[in-house]
Protein backbone atom coordinates (compact mmCIF):
# COMPACT_ATOMS: atom_id res chain seq x y z
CA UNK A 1 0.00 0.00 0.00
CA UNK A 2 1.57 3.41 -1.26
CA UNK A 3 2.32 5.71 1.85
CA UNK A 4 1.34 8.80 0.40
CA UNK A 5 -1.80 9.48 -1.97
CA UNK A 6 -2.44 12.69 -3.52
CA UNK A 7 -5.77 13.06 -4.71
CA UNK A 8 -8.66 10.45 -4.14
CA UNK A 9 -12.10 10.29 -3.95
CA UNK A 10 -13.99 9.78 -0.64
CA UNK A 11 -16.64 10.41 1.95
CA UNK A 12 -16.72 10.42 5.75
CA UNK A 13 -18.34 7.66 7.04
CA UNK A 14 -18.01 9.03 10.94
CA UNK A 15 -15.55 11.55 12.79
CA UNK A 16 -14.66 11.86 16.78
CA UNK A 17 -12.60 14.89 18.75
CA UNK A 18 -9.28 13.48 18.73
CA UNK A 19 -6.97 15.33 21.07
CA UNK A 20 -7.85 18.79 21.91
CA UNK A 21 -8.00 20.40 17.80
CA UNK A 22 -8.06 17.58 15.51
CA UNK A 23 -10.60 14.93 14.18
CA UNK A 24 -9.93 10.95 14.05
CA UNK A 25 -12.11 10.53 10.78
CA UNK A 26 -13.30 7.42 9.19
CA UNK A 27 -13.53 7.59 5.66
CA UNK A 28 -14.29 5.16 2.38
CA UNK A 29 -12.02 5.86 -0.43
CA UNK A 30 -11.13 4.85 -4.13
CA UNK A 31 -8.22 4.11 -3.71
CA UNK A 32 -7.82 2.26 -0.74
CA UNK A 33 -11.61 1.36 0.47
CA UNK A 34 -12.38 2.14 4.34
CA UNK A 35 -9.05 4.17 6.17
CA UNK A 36 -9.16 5.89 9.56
CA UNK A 37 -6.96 9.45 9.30
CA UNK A 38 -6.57 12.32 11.65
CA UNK A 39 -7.33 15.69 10.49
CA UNK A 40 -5.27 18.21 12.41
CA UNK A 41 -6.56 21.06 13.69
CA UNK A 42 -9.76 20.50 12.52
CA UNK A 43 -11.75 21.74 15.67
CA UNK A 44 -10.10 25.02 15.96
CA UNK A 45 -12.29 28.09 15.40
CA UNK A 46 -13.03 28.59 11.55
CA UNK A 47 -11.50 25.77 10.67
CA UNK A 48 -12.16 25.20 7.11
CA UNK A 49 -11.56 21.45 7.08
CA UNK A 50 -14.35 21.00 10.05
CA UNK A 51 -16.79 22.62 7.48
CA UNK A 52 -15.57 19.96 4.75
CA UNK A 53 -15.52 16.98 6.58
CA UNK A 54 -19.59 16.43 6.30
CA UNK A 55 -20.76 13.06 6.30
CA UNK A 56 -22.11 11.82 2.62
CA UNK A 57 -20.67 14.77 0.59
CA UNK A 58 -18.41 13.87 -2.21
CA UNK A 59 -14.81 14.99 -1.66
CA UNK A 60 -11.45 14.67 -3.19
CA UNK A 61 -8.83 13.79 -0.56
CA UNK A 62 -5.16 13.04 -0.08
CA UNK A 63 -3.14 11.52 2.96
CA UNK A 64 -0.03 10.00 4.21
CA UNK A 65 1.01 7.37 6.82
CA UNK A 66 2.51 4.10 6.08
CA UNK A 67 0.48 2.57 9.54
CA UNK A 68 -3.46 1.83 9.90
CA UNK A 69 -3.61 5.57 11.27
CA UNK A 70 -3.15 8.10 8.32
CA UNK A 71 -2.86 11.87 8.48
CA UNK A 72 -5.09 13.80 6.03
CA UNK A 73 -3.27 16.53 3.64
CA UNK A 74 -6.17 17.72 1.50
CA UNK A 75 -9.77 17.81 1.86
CA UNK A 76 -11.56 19.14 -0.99
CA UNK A 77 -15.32 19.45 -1.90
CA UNK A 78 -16.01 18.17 -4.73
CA UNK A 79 -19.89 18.71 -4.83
CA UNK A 80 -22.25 20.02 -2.45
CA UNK A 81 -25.02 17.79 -2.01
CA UNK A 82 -28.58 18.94 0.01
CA UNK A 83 -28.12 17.62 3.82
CA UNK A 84 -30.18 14.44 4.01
CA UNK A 85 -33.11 14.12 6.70
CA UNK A 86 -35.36 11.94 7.84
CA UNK A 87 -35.76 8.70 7.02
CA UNK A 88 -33.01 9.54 4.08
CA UNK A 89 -30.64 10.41 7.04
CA UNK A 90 -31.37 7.45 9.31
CA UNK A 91 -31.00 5.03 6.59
CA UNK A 92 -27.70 6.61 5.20
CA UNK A 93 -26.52 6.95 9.03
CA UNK A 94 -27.00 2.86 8.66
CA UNK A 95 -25.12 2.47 5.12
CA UNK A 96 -21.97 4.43 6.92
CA UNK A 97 -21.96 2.02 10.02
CA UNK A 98 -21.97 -1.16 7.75
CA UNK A 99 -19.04 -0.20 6.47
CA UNK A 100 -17.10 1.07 9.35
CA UNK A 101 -18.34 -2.30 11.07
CA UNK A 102 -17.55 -4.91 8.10
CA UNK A 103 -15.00 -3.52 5.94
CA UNK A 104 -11.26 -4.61 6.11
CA UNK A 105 -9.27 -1.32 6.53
CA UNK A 106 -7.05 -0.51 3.83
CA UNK A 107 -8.58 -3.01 1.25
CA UNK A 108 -9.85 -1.20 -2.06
CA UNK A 109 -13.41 -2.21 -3.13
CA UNK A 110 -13.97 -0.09 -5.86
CA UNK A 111 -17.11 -1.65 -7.18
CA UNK A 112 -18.50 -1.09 -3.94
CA UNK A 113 -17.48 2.57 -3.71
CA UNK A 114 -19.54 3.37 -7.20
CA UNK A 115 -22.23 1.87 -5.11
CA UNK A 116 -22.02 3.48 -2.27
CA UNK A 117 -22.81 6.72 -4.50
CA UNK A 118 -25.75 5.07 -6.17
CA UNK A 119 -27.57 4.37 -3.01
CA UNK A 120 -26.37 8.15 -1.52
CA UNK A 121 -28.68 9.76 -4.63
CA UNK A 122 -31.48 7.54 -4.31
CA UNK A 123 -31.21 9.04 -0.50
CA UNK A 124 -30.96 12.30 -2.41
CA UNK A 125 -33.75 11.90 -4.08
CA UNK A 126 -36.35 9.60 -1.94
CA UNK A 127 -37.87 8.00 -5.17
CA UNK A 128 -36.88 4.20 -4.27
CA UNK A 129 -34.95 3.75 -0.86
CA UNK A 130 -35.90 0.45 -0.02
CA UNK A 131 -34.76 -0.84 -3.05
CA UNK A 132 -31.44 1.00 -2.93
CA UNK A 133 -30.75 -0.42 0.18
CA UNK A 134 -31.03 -3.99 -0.42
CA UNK A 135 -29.24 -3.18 -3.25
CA UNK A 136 -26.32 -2.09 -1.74
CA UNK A 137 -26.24 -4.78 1.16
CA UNK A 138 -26.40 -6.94 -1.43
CA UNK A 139 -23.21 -5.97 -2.88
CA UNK A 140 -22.01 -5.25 0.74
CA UNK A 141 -22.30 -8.94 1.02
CA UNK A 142 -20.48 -10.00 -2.63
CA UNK A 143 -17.41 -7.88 -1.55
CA UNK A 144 -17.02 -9.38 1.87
CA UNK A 145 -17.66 -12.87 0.03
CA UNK A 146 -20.84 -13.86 1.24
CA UNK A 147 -22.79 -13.68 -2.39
CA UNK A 148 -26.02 -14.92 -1.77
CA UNK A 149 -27.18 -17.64 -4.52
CA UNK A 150 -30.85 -16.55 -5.19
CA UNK A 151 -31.26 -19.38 -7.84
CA UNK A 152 -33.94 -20.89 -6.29
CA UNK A 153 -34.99 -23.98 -8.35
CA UNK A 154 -39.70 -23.74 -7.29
CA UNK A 155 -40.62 -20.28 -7.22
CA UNK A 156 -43.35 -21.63 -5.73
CA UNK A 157 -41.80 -23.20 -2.68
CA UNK A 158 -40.80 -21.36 0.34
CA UNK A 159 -37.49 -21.16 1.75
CA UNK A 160 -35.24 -20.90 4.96
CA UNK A 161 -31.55 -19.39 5.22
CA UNK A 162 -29.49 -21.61 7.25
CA UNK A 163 -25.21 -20.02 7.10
CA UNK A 164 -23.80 -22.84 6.05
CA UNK A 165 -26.25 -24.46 3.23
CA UNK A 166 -27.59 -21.12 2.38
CA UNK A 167 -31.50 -21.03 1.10
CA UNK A 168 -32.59 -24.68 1.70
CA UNK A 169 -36.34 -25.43 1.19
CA UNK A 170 -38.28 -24.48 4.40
CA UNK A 171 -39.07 -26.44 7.48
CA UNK A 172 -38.83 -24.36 10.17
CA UNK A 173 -37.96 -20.57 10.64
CA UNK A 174 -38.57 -17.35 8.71
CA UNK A 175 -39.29 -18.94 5.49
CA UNK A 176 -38.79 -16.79 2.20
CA UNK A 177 -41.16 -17.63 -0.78
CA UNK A 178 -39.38 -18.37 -4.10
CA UNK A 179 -41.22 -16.14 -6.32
CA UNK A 180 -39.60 -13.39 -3.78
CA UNK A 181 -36.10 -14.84 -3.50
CA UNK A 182 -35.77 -14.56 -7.93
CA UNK A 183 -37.17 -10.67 -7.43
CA UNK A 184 -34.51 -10.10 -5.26
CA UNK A 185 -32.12 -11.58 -7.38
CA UNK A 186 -32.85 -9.25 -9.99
CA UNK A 187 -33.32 -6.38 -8.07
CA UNK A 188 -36.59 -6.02 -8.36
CA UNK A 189 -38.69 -4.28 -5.10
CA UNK A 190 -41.90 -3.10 -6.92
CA UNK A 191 -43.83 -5.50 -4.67
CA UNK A 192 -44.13 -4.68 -0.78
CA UNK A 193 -44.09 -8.44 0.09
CA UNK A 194 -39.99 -8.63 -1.73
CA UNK A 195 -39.58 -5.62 -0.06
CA UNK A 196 -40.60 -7.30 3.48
CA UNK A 197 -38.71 -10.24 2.58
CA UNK A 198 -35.78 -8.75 1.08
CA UNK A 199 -35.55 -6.77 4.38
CA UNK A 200 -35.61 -9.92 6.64
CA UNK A 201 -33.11 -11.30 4.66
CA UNK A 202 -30.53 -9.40 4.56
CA UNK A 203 -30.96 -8.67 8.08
CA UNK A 204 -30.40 -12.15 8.98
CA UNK A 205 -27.64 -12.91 6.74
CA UNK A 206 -25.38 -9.85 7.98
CA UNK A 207 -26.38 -10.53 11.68
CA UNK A 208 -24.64 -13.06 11.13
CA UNK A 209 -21.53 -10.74 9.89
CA UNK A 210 -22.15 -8.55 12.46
CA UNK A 211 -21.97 -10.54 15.76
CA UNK A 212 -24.23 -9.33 18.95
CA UNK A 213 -23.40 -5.60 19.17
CA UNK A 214 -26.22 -3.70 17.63
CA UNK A 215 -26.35 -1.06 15.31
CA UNK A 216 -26.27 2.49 16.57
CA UNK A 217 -28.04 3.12 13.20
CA UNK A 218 -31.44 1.01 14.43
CA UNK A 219 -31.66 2.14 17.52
CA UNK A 220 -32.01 5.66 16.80
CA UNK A 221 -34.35 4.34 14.13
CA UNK A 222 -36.07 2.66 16.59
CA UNK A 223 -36.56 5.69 19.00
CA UNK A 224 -37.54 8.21 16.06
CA UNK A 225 -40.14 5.72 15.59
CA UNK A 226 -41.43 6.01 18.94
CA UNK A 227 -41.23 9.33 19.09
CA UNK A 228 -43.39 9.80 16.17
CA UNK A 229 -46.16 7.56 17.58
């Protein structure tokens, strides 16, 4: 991995005081996937890199550091996108933690990166966010190697996940109709019951990724949906 690199694109996934002026930021990259970097002297008064480092804003960025902990040497906006809110902010809040939680630091994924902006617009935008989001776990999943083999042979059976067969016909458990599994496979979410089921499923299969510490993400999901009722 090069020690220095002068100009790539990124966003900030997360960023903590670090010392008394500076940020420890997370960030995904295109050149080098998910890197942690300190931004010095980023909480002094009008500090112009504070304003920059916004979470899901497109940037250009360089840094330095031959160890896991980089420093950053340019932060540059590239475009300034409309805050997200809402629902658009909650679910992008959850995109950001995925990554922080299951990407290897330092590992370039590209692919991933390109779709990481798709599913940012569609939170832009609010036209299809359900759909962008399976979407994206989805590849989440292929880059961490855990595609999920949707070629289910009877659409009109029902089926289980189980981690180490993968969708067996059901028996017991949340069981995931066939006709549902092949919309998912081709991204398809125009029906509220592939929705549900797409939902359920990738919630099960990157619990499993995940381990027993929750997401921040779904619990203040959670509580804004109390709140609201």
């Amino acid at each position: 991995m090069s020690p220095r690199v002068d100009a790539s694109a990124g966003y900030v996934l997360h960023s903590r005081p670090y010392r008394e002026t500076s940020l420890l930021v997370d960030l995904l990259t295109l050149e080098q996937g998910l890197i942690s970097a300190v931004a010095k002297g980023a909480r002094r008064p009008r500090a112009r890199l504070r304003s920059s480092l916004q979470p899901f804003q497109s940037l250009q960025l360089g840094w330095q550091g031959r160890h896991e902990l980089k420093n950053l040497s340019q932060v540059e906006t590239v475009e300034i996108s409309p805050p997200l809110a809402g629902r658009s902010l909650l679910c992008g809040l959850y995109v950001n933690e995925l990554l922080q939680r299951l990407l290897q630091p330092g590992e370039p994924c590209p692919r991933l990166f390109l779709y990481y902006r798709y599913v940012l617009n569609e939170l832009q935008s609010g036209d299809d966010i359900e759909g962008a989001l399976r979407t994206f776990e989805r590849q989440l999943l292929e880059e961490l190697g855990f595609s999920l083999d949707l070629s289910v042979k009877d659409s009109a059976l029902s089926y289980t996940y189980q981690s180490e067969q993968g969708l067996i016909p059901s028996r017991s458990g949340t069981a995931y109709p066939g006709s549902h599994l092949r919309a998912i496979a081709e991204d398809d979410y125009s029906d509220p019951g592939v929705r549900r089921s797409a939902k359920l499923l990738m919630r099960e299969v990157l619990g499993e990724l995940l381990g027993d510490r929750p997401l921040n993400s779904r619990l203040l999901f959670s509580k804004a949906v109390v709140s609201k009722n």
